[in-house]
N, C-alpha and C. Protein backbone atom coordinates (compact mmCIF):
# COMPACT_ATOMS: atom_id res chain seq x y z
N UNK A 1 93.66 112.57 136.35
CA UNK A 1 92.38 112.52 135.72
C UNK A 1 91.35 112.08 136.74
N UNK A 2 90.19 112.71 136.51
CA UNK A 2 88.95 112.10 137.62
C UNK A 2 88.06 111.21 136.92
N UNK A 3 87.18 110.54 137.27
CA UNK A 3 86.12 109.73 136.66
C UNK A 3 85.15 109.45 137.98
N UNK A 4 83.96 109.55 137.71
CA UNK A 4 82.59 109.36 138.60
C UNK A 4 81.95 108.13 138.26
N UNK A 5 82.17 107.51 139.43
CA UNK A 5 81.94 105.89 139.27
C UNK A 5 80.66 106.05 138.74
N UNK A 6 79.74 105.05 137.62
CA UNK A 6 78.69 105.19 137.66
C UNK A 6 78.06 104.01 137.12
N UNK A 7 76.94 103.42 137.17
CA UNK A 7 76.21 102.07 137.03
C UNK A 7 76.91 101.02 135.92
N UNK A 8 77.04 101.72 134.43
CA UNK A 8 77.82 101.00 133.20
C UNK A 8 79.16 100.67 133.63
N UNK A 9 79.65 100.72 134.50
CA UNK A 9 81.25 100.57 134.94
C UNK A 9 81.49 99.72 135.80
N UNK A 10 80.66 99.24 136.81
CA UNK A 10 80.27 98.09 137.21
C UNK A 10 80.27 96.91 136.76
N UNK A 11 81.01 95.46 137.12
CA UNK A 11 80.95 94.01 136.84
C UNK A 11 79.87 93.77 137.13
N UNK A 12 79.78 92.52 136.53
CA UNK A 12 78.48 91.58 137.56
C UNK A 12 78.17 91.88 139.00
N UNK A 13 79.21 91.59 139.92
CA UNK A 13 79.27 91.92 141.05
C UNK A 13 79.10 93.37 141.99
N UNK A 14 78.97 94.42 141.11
CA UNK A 14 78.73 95.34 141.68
C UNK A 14 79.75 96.05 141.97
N UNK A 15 81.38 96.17 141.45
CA UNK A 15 82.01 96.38 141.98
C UNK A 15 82.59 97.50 140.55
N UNK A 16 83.68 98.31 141.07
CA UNK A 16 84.37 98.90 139.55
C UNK A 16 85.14 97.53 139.00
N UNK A 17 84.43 97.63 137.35
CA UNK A 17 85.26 97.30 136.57
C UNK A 17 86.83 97.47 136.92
N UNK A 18 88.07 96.16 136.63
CA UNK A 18 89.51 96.65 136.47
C UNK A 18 89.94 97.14 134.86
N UNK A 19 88.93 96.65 134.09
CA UNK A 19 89.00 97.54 132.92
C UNK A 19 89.17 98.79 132.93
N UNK A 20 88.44 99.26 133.85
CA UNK A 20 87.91 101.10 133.83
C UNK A 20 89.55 101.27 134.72
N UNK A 21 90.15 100.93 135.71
CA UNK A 21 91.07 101.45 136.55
C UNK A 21 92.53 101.59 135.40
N UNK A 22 92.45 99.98 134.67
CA UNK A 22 93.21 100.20 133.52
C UNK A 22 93.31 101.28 132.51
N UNK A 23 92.38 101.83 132.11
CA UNK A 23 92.34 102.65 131.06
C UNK A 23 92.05 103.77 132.24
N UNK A 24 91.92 104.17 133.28
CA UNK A 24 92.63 105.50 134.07
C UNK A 24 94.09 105.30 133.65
N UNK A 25 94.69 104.26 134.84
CA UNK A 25 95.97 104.56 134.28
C UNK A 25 96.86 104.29 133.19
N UNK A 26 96.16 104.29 132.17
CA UNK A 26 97.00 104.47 130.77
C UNK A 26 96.75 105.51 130.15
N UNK A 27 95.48 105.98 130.22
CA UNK A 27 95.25 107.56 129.96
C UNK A 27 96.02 108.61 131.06
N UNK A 28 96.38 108.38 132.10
CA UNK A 28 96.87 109.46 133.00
C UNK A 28 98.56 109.10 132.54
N UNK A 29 99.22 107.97 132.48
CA UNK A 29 100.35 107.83 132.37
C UNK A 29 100.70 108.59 130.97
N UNK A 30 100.01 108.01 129.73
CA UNK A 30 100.25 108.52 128.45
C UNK A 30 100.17 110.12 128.66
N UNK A 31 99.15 110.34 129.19
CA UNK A 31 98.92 112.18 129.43
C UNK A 31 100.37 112.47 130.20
N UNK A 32 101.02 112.44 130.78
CA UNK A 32 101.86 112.65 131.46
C UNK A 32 103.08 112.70 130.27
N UNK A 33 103.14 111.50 129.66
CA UNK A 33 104.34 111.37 129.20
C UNK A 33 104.20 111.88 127.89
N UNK A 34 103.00 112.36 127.19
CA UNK A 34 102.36 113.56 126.33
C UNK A 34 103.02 114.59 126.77
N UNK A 35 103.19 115.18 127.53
CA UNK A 35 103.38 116.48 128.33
C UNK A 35 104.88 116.52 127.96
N UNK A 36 105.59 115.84 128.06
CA UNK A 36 106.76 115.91 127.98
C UNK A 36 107.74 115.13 126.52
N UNK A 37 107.11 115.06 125.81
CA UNK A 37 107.64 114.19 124.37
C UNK A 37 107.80 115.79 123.43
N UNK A 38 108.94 115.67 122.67
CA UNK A 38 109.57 116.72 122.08
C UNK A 38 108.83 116.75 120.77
N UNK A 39 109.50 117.75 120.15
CA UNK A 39 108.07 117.84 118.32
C UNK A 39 108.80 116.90 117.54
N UNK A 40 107.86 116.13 116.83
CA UNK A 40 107.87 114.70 116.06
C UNK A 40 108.02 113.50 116.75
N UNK A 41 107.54 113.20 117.72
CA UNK A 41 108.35 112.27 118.85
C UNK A 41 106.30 111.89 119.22
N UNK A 42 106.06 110.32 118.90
CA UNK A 42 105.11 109.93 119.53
C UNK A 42 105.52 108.70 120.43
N UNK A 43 104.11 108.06 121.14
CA UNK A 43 104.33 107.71 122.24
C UNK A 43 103.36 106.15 122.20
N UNK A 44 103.76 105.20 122.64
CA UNK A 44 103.02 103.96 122.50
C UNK A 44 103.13 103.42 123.70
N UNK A 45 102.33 103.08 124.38
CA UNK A 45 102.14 101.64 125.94
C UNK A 45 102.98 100.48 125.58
N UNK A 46 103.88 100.41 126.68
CA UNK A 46 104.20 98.94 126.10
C UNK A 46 104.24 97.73 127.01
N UNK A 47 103.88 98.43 128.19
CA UNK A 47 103.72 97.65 129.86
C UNK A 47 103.02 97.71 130.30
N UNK A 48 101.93 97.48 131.30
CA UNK A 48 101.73 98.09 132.42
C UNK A 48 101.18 97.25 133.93
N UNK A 49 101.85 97.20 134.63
CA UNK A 49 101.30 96.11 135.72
C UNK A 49 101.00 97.11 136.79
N UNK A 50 99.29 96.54 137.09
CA UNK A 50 98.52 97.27 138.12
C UNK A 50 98.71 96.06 139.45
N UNK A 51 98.56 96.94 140.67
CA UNK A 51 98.08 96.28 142.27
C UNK A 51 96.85 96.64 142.75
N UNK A 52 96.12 95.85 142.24
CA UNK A 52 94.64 96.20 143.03
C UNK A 52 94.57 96.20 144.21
N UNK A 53 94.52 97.26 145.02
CA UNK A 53 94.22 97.07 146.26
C UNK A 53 93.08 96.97 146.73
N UNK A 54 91.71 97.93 146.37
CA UNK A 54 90.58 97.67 146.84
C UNK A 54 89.91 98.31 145.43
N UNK A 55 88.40 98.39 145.94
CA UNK A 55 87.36 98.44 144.47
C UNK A 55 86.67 99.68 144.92
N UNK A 56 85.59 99.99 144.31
CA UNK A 56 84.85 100.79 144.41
C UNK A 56 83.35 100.41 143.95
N UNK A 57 82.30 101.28 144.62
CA UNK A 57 81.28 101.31 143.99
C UNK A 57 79.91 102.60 143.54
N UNK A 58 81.40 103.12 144.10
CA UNK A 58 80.15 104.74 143.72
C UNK A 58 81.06 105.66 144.01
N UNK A 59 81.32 107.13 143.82
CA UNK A 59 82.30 108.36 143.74
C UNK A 59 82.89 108.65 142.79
N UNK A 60 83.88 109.40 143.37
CA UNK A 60 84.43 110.29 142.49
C UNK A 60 85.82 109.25 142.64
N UNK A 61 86.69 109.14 141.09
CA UNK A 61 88.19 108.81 141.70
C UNK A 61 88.80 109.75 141.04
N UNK A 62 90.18 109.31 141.34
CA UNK A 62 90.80 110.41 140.97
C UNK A 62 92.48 109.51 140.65
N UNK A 63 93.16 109.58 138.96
CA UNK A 63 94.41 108.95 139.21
C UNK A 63 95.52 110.00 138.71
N UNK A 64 96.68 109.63 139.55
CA UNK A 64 98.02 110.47 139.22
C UNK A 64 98.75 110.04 138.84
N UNK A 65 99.40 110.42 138.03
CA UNK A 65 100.99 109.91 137.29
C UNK A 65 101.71 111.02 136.68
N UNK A 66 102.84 110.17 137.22
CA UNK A 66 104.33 111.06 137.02
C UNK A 66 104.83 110.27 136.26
N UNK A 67 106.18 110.67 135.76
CA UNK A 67 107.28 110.69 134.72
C UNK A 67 108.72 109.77 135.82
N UNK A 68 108.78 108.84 135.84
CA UNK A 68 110.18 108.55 136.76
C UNK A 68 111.41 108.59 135.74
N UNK A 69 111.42 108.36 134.69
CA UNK A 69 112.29 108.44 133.91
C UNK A 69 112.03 107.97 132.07
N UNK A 70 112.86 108.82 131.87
CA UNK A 70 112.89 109.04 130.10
C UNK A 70 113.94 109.04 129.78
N UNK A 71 114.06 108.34 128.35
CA UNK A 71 115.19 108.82 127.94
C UNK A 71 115.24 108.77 126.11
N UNK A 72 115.74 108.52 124.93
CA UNK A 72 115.39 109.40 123.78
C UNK A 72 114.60 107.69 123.43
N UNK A 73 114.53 106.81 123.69
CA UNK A 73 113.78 105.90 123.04
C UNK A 73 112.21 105.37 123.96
N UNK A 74 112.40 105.08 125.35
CA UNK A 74 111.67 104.58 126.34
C UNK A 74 111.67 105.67 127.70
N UNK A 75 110.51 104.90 128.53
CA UNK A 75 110.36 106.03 129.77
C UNK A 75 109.26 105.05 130.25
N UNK A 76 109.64 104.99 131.95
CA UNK A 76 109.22 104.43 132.94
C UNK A 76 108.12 104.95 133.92
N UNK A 77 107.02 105.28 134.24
CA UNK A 77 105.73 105.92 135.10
C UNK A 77 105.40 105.12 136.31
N UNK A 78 104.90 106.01 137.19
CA UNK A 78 103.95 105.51 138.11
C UNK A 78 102.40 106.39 138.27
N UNK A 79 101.71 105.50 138.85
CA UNK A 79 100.35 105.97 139.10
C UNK A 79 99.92 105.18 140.06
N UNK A 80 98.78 106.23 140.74
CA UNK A 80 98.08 105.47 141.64
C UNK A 80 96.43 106.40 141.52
N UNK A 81 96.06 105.02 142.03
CA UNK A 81 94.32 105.28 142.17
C UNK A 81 93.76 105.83 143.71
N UNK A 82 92.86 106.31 143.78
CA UNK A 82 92.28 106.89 145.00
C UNK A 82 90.74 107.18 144.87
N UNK A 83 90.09 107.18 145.82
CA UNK A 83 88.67 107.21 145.72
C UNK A 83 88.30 108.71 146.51
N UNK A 84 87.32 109.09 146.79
CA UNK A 84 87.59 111.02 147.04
C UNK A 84 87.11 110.88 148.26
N UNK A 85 87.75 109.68 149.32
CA UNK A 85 88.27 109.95 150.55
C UNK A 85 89.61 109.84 151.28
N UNK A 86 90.51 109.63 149.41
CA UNK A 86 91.63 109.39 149.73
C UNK A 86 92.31 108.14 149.94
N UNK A 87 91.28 106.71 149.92
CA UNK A 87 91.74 105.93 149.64
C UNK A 87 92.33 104.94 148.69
N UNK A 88 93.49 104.59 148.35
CA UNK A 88 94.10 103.93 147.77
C UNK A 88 93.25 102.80 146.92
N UNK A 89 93.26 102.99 146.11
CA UNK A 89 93.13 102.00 145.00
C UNK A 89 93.71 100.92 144.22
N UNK A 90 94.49 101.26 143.73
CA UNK A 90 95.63 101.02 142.89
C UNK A 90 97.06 101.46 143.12
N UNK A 91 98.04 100.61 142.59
CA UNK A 91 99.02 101.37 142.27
C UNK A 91 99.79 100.86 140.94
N UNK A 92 100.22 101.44 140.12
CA UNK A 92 100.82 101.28 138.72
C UNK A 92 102.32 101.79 138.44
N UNK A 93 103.00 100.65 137.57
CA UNK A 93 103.94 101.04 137.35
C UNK A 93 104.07 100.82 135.49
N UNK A 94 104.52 101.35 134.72
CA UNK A 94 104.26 101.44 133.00
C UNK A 94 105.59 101.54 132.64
N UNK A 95 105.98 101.00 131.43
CA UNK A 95 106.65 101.59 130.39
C UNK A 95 106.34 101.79 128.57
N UNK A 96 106.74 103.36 128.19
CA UNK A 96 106.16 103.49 126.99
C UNK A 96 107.28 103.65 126.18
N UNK A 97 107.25 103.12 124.67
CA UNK A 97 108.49 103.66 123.66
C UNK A 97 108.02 105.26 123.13
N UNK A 98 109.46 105.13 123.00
CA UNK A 98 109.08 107.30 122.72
C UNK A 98 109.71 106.71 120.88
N UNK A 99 109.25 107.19 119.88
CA UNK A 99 109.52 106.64 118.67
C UNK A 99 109.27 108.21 117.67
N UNK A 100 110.08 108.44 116.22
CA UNK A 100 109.72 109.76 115.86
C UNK A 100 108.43 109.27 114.80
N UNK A 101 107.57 110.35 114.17
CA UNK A 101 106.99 110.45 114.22
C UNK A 101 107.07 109.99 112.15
N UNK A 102 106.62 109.05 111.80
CA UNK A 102 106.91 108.66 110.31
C UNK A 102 105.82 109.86 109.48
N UNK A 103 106.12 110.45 109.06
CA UNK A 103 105.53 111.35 108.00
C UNK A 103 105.43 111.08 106.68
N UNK A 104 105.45 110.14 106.11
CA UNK A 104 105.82 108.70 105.13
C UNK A 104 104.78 108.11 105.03
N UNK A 105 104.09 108.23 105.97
CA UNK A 105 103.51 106.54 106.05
C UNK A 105 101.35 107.32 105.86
């Protein structure tokens, strides 16, 4: 997913929000692990520990995540952040429960 740093996303300090890097990578991880969840089968966050490496204050970013492993209840991700010169941002590691889908409720 991309996002264009822009003034509302900013702390006090001038810097990106870690709010905003958070909700990259939980939207890119969930999208990922969207991609791959079978019919009736939803998907919930149940982890996620970020490494801030550096911040930002203006551009384009850009985060990726893959699938490291699944299996019929839980599944494990990584992601990382980058700014659109390629530098490192972040890096993330998640786990989500894979659960079926109550049609009941």
């Amino acid at each position: 997913m991309r996002l264009t740093v822009r003034d509302d996303l900013l702390n006090p300090g001038d810097l990106l929000s870690g709010a905003v890097t958070y909700a990259m990578v939980d939207y890119a991880m969930g999208s990922a692990l969207w991609n791959e969840r079978g019919p009736g089968e939803a998907i919930a966050t149940l982890s996620i520990s970020i490494n801030y490496l550096r911040t930002a204050r203006e551009g384009e970013l850009t985060c990726r995540a893959q699938v490291d492993r699944r299996n019929r209840t839980a599944a494990t991700l990584r992601a990382t952040v980058e700014d659109d010169g390629g530098r490192l941002l972040a890096t993330a590691i998640g786990s989500y429960s894979i659960f079926p889908i109550r049609r009941d409720a």
